[in-house]
C-alpha atoms as a PDB file:
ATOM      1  CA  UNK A   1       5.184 -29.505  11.049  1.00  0.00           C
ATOM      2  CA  UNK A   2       1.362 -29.417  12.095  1.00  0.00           C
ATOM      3  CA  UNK A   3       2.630 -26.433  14.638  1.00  0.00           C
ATOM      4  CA  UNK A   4       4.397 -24.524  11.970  1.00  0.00           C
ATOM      5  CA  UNK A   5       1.163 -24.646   9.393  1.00  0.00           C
ATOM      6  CA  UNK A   6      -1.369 -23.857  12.047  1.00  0.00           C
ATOM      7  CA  UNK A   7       1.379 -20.859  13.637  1.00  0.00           C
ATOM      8  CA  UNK A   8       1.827 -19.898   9.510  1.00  0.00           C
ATOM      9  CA  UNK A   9      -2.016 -19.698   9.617  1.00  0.00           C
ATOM     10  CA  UNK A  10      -2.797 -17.772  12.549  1.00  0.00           C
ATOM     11  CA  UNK A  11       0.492 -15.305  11.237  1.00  0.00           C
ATOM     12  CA  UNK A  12      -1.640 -14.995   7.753  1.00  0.00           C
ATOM     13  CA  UNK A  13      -5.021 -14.252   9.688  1.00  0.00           C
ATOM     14  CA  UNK A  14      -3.064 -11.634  11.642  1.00  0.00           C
ATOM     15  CA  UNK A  15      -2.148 -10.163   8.269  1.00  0.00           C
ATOM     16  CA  UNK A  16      -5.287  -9.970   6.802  1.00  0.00           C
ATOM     17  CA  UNK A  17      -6.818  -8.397   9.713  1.00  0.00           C
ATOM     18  CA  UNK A  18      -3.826  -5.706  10.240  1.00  0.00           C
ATOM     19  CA  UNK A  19      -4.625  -4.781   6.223  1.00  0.00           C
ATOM     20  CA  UNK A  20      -8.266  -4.751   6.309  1.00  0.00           C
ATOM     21  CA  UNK A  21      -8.711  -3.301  10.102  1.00  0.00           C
ATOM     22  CA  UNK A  22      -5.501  -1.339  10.044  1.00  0.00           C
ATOM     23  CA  UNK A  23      -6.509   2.219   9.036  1.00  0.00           C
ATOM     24  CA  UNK A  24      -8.963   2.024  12.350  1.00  0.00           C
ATOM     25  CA  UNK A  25      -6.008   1.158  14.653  1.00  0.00           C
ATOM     26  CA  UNK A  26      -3.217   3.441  13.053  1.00  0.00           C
ATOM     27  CA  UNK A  27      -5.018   6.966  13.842  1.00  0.00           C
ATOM     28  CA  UNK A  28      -1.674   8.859  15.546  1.00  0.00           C
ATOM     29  CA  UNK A  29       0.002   6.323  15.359  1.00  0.00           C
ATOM     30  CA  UNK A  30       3.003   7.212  12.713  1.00  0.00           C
ATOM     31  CA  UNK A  31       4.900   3.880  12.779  1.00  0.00           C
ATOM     32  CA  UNK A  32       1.461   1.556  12.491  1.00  0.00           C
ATOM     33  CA  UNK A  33       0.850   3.383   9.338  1.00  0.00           C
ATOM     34  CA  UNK A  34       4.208   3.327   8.045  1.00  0.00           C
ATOM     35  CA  UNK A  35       3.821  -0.139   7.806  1.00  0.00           C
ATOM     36  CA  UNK A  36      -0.143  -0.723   7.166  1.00  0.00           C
ATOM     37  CA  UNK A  37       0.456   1.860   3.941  1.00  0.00           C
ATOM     38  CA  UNK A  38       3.378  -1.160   2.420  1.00  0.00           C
ATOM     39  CA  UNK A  39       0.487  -3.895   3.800  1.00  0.00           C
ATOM     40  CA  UNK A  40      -2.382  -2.494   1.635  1.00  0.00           C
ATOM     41  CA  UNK A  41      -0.343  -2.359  -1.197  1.00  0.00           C
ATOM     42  CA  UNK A  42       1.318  -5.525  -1.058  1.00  0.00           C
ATOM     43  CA  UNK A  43      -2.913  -6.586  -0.272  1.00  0.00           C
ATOM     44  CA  UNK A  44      -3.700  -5.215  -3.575  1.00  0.00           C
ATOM     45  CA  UNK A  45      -0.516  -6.528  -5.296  1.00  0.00           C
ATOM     46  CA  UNK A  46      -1.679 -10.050  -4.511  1.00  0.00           C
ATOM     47  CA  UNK A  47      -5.064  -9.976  -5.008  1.00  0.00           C
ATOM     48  CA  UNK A  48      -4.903  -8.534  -8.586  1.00  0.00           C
ATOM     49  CA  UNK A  49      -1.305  -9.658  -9.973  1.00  0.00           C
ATOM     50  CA  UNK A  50      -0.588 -13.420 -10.569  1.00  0.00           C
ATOM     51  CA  UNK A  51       1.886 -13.957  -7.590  1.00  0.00           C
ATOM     52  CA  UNK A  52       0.738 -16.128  -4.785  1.00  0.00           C
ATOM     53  CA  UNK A  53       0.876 -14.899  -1.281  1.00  0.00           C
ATOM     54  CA  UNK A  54       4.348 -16.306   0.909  1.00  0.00           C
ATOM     55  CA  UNK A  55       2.257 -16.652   3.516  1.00  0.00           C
ATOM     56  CA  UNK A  56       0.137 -19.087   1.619  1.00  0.00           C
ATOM     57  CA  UNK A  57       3.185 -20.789  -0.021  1.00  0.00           C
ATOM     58  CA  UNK A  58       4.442 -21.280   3.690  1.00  0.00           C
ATOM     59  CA  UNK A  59       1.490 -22.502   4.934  1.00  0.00           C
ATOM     60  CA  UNK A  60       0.973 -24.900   1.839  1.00  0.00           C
ATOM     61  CA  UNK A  61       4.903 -26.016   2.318  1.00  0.00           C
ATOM     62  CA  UNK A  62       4.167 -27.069   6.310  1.00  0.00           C
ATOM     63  CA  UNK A  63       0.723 -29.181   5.575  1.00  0.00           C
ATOM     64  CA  UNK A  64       2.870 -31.277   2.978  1.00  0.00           C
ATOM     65  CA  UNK A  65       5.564 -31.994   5.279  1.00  0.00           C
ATOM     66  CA  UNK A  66       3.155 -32.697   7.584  1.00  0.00           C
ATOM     67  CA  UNK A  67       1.025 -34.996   5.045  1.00  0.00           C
ATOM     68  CA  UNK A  68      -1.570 -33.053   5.493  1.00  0.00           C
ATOM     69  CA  UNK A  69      -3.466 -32.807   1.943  1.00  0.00           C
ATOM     70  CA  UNK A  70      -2.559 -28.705   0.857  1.00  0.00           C
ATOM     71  CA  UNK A  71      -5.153 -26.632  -0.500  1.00  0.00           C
ATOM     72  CA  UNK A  72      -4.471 -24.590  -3.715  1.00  0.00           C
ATOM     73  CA  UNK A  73      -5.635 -21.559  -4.798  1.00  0.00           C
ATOM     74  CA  UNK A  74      -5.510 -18.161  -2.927  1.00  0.00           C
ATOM     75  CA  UNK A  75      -5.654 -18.367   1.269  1.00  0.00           C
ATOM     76  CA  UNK A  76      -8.087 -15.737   1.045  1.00  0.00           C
ATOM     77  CA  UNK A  77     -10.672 -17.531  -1.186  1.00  0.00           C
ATOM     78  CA  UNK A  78      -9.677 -20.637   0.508  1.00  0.00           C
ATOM     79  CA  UNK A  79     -11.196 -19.067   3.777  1.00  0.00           C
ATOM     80  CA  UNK A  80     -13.814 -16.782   2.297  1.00  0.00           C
ATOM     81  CA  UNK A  81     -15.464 -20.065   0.324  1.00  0.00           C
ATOM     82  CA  UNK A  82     -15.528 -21.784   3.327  1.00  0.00           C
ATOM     83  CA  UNK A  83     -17.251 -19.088   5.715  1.00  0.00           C
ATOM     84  CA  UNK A  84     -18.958 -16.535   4.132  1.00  0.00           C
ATOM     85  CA  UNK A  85     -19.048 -16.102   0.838  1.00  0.00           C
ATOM     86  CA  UNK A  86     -19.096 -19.731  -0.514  1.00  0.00           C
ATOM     87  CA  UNK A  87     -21.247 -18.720  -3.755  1.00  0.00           C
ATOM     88  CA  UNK A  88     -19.453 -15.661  -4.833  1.00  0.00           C
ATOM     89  CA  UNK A  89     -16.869 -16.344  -7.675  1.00  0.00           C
ATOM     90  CA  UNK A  90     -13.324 -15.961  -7.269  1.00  0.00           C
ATOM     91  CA  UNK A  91     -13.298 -12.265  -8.940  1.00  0.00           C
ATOM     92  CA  UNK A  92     -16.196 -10.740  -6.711  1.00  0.00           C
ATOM     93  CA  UNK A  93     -13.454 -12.025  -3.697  1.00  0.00           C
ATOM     94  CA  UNK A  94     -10.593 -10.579  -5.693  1.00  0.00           C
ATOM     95  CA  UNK A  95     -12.517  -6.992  -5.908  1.00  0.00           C
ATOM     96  CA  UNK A  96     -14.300  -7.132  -2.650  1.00  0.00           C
ATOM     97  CA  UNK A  97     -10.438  -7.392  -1.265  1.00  0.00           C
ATOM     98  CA  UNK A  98      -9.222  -4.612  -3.611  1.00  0.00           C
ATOM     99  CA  UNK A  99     -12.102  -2.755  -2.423  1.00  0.00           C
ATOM    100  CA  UNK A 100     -11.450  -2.620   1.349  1.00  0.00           C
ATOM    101  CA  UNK A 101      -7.474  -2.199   0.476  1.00  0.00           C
ATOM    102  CA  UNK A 102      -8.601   0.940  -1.431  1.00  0.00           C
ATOM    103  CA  UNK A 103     -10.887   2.405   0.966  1.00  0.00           C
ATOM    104  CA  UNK A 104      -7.954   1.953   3.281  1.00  0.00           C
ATOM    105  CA  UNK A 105      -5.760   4.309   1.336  1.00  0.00           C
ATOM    106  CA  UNK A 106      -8.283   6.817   1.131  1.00  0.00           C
ATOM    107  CA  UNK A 107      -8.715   6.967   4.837  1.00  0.00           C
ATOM    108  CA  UNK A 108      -4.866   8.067   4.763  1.00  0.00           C
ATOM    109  CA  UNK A 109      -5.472  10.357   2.028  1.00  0.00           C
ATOM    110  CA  UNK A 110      -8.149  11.675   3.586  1.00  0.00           C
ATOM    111  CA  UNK A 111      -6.253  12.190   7.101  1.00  0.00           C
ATOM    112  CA  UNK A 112      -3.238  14.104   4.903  1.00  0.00           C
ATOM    113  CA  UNK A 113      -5.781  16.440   3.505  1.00  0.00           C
ATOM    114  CA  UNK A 114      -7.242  17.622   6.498  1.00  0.00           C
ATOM    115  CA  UNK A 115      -3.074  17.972   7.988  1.00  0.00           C
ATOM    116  CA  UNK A 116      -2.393  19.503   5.276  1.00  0.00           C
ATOM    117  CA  UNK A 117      -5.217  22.254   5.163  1.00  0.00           C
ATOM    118  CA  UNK A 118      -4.572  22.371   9.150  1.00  0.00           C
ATOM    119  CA  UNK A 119      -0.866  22.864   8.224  1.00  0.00           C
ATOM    120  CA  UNK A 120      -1.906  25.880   6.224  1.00  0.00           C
ATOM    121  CA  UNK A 121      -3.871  27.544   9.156  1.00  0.00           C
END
């Protein structure tokens, strides 16, 4: 069960770097951003509603049935405390997350502008 929470954890860290990295790596590349466009809004769905993550409830689930002692609270603030923002209260992390999820979406609305207006031409 160790295997399952560390592969559940490396999974999640995939995740988080796919939604906050993923507008870089989807340029012309249609089926990327078909699914990084869900992924940022699930992102913001998590961060501001009062659902936890499955990903976290997964990785919680493996550490008990591993007896490992489970953390609670939200993966992301989990990590974040413990690297590099370990001062910042839980809503700064909340918008800070929000933040990079939105500026994501307006890198796509920015690149369906500009194919738009080129559309036009």
């Amino acid at each position: 069960m160790v295997v399952a929470a560390i592969l559940v954890l490396c999974v999640h860290l995939a995740w988080i770097a796919f939604v906050i990295f993923g507008a870089l790596f989807t340029r012309g590349r249609p089926l990327w951003t078909a699914l990084h466009i869900p992924a940022l809004l699930w992102g913001i769905i998590v961060e501001i509603g009062p659902w936890p993550c499955p990903l976290t409830l997964a990785e919680q689930y493996f550490e008990v049935r591993a007896g490992l002692a489970a953390y609670q609270g939200s993966f992301v603030l989990r990590c974040l405390d413990a690297t590099a923002y370990p001062n910042l209260p839980a809503l700064a992390v909340t918008l800070a997350g929000v933040a990079v999820c939105v500026f994501n979406l307006a890198v796509y609305a920015r690149r369906l502008r500009n194919r738009m207006r080129s559309a036009r031409r």
